[in-house]
N, C-alpha and C. Protein backbone atom coordinates (compact mmCIF):
# COMPACT_ATOMS: atom_id res chain seq x y z
N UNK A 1 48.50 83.91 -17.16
CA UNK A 1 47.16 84.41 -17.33
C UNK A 1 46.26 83.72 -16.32
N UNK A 2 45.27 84.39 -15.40
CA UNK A 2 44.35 83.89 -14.59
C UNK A 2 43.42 84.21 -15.49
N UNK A 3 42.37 82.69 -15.34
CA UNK A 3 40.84 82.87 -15.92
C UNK A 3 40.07 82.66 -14.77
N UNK A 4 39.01 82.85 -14.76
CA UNK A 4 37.68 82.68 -13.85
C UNK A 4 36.49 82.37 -14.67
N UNK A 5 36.24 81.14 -14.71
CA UNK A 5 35.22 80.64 -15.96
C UNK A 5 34.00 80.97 -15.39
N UNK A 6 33.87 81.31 -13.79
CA UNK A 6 32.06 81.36 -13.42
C UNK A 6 32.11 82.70 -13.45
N UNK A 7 33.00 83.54 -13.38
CA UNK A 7 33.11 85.30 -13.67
C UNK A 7 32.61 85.46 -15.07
N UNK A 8 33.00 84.52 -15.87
CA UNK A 8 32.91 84.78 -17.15
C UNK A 8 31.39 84.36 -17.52
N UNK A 9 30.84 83.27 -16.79
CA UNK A 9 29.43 82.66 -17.03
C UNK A 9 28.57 84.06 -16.76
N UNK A 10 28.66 84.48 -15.27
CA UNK A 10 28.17 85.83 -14.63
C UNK A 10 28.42 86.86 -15.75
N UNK A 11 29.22 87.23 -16.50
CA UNK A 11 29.03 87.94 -17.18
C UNK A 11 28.34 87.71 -18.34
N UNK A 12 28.47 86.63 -18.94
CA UNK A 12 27.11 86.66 -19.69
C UNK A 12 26.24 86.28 -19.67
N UNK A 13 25.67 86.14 -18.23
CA UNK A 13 24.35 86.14 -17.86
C UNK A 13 24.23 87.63 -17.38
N UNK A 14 24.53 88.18 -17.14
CA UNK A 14 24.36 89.78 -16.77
C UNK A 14 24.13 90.09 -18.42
N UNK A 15 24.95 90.36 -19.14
CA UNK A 15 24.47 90.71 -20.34
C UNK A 15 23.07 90.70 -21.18
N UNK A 16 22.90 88.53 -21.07
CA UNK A 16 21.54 88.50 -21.44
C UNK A 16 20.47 88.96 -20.49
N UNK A 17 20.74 89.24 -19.58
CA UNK A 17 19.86 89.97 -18.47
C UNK A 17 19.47 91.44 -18.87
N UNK A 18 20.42 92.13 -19.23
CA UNK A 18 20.32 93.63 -19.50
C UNK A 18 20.15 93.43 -20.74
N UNK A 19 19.82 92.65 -21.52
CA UNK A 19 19.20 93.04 -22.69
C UNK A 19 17.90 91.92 -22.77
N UNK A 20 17.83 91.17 -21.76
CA UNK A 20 16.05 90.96 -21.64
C UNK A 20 15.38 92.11 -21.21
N UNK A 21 16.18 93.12 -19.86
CA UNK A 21 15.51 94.12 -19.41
C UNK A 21 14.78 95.30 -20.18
N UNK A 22 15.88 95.51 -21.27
CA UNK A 22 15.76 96.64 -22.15
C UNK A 22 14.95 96.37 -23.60
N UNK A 23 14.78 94.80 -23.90
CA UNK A 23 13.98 94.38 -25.03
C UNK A 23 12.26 94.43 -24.23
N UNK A 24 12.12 94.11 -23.44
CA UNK A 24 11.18 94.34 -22.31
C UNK A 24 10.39 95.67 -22.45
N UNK A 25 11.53 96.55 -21.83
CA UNK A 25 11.21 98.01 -21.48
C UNK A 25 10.51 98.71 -23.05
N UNK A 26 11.44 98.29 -24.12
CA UNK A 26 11.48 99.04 -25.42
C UNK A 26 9.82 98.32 -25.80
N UNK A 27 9.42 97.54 -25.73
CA UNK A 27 8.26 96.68 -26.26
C UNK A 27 6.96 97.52 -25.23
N UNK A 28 7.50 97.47 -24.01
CA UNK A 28 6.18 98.57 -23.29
C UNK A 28 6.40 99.50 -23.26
N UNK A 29 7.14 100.36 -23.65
CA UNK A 29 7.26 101.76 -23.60
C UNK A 29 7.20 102.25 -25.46
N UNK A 30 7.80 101.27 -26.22
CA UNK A 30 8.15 101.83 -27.54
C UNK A 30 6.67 102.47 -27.67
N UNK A 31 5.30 101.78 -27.91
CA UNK A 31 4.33 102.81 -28.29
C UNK A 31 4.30 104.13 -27.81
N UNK A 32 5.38 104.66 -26.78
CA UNK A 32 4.73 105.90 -26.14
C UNK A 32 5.51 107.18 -27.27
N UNK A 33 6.71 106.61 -27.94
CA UNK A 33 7.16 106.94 -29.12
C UNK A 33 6.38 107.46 -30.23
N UNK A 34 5.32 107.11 -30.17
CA UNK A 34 4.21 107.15 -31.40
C UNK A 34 3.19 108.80 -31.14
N UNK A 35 3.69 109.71 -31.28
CA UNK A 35 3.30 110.93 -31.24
C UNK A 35 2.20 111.34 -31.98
N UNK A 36 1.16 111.30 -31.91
CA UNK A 36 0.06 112.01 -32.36
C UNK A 36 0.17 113.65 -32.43
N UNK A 37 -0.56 114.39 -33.90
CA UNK A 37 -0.36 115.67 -33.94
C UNK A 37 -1.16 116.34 -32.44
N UNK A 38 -0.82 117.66 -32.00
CA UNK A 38 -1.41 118.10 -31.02
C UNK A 38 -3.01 118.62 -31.54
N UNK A 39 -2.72 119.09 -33.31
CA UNK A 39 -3.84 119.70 -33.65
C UNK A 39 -4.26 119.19 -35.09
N UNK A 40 -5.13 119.86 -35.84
CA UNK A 40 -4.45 119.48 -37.27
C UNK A 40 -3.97 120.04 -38.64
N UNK A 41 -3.35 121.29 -37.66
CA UNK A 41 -2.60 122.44 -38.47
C UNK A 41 -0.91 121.89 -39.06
N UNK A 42 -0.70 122.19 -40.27
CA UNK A 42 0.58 121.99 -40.74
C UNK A 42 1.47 121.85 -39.92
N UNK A 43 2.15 122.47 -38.58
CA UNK A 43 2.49 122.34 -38.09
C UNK A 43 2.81 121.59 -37.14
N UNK A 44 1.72 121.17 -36.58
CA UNK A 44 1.36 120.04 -35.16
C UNK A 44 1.61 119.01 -36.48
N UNK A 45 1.34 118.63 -37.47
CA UNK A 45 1.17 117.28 -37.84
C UNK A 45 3.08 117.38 -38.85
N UNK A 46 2.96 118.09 -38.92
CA UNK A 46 4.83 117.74 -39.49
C UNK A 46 5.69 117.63 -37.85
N UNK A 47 5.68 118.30 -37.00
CA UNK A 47 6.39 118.13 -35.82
C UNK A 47 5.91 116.66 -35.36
N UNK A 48 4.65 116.24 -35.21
CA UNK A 48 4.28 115.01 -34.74
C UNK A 48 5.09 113.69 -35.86
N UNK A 49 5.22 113.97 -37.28
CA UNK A 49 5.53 113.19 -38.17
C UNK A 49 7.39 113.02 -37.99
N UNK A 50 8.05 114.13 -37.55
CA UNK A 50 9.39 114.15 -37.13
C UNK A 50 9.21 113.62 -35.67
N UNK A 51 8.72 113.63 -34.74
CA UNK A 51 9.06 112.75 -33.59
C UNK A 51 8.74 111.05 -33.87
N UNK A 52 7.91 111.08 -34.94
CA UNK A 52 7.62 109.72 -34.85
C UNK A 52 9.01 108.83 -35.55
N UNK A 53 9.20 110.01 -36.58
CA UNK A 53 10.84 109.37 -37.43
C UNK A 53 11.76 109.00 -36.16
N UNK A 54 11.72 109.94 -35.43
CA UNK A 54 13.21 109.96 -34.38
C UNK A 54 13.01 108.82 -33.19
N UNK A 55 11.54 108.43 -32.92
CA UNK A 55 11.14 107.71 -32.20
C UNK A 55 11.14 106.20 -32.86
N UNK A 56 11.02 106.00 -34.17
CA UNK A 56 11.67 105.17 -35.27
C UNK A 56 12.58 104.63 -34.98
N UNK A 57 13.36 105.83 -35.17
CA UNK A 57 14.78 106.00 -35.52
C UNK A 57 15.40 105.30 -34.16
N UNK A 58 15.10 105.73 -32.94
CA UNK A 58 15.33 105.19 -31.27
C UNK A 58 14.86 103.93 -31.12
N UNK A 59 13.58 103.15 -31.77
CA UNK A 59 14.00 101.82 -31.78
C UNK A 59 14.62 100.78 -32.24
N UNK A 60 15.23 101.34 -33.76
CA UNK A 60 15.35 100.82 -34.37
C UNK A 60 17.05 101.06 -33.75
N UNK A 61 17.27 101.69 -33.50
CA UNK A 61 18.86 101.71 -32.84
C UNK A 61 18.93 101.05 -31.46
N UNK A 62 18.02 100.91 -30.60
CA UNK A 62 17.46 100.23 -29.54
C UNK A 62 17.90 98.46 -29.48
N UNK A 63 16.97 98.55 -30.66
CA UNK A 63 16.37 96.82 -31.35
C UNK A 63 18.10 96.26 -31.37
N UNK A 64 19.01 97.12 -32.02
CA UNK A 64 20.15 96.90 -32.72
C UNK A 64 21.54 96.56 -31.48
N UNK A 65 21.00 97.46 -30.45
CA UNK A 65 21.85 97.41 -29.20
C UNK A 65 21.25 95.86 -28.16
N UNK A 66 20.02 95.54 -28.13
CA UNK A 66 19.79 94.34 -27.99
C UNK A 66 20.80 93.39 -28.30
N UNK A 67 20.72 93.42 -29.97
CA UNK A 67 21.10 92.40 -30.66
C UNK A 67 22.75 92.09 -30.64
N UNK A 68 23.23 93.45 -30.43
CA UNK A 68 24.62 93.54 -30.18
C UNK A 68 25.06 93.20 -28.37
N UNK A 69 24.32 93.30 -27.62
CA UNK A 69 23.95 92.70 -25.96
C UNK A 69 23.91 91.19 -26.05
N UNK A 70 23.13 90.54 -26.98
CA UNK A 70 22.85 89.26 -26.99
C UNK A 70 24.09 88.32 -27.77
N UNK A 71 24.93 88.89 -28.67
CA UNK A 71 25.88 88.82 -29.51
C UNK A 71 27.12 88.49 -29.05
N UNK A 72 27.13 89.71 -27.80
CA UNK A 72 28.50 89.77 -27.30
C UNK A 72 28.46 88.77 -25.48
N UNK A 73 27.16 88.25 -25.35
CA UNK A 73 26.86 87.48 -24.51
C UNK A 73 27.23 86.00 -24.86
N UNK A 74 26.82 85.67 -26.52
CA UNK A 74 27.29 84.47 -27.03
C UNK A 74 28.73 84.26 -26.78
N UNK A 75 29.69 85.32 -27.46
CA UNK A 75 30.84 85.28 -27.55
C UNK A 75 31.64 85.52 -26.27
N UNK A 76 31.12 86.12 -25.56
CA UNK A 76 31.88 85.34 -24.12
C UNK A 76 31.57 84.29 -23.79
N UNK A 77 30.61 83.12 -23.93
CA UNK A 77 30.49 81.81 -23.57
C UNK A 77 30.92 81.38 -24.38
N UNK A 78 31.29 81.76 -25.68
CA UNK A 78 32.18 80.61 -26.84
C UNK A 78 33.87 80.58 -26.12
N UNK A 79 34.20 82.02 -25.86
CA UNK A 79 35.35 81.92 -25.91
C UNK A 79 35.86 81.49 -24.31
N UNK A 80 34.42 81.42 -23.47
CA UNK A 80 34.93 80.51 -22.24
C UNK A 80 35.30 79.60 -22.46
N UNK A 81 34.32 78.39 -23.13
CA UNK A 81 34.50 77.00 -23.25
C UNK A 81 36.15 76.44 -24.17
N UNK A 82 36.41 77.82 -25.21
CA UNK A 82 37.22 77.59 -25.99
C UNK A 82 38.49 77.88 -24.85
N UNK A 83 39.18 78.72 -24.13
CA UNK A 83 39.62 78.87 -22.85
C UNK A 83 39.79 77.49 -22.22
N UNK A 84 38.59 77.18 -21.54
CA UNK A 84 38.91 75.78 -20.63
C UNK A 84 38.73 74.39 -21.73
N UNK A 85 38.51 74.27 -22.90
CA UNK A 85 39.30 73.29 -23.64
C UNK A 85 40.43 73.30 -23.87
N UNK A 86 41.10 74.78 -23.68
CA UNK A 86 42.93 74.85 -24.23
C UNK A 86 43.33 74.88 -22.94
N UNK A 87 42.90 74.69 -21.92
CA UNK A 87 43.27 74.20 -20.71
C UNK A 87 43.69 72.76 -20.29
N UNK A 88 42.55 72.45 -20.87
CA UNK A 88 42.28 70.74 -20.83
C UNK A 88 43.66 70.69 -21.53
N UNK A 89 43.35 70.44 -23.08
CA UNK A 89 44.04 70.26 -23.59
C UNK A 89 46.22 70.65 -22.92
N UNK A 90 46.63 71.56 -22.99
CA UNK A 90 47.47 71.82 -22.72
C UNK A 90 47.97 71.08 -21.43
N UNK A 91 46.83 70.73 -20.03
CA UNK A 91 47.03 69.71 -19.27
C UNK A 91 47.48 68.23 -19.70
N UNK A 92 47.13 67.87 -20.50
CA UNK A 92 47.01 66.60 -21.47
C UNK A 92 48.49 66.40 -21.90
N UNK A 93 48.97 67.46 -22.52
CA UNK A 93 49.84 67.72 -23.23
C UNK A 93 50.94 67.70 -22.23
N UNK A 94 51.36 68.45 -21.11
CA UNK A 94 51.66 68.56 -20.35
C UNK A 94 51.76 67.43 -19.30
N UNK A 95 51.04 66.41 -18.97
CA UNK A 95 51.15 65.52 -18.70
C UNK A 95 51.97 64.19 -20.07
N UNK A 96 51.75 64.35 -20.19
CA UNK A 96 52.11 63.74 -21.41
C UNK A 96 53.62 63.81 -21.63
N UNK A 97 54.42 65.22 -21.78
CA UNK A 97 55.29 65.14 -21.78
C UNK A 97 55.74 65.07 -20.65
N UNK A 98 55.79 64.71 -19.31
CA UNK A 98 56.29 64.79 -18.23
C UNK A 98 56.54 63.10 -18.17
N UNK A 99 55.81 62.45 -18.78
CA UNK A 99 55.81 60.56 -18.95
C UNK A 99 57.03 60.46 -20.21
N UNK A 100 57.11 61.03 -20.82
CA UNK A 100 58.32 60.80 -21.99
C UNK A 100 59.23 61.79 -21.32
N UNK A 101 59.44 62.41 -20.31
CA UNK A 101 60.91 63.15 -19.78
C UNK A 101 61.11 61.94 -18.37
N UNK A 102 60.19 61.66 -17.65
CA UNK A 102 60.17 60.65 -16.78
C UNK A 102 60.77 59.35 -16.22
């Protein structure tokens, strides 16, 4: 198995990157979500009341893809460090037995 531990850093810094970008974007743009009726006939104000659900609905699935961006950014730096400790380690080990075959 080849690892590349600064490939792996780069990738989750790209991650938390694209989900600073998009927590960003969603925070200045989410108000544009917020649909006002066109008029104030039954109509304009139930169509305005369904875009606002779906526009809801888009941050709140938004918010969630963040959180799952930021999540899976952790867990590639856990499982780097965990990687180059079983490196270490296994070096150790490996040395080790080469002094008791020696």
């Amino acid at each position: 198995m080849q690892y590349d531990p600064e490939l792996a850093h780069t990738a989750a810094r790209d991650l938390e990157a694209l989900a600073d970008r998009l927590s960003t974007a969603l925070r200045e743009d989410g108000p544009l979500l917020r649909t006002e009726p066109a008029g104030g006939d039954e109509v304009s104000t139930r169509a305005a009341d369904t875009l606002r659900r779906v526009g809801d609905s888009y941050n709140e699935a938004s918010d969630l893809v963040v959180y799952e961006l930021r999540k899976l950014a952790a867990v590639v730096r856990s499982q780097s460090a965990g990687i180059l400790e079983m490196e270490h380690n296994n070096s150790i080990a490996l040395g080790a037995a080469r002094e008791v075959a020696g």
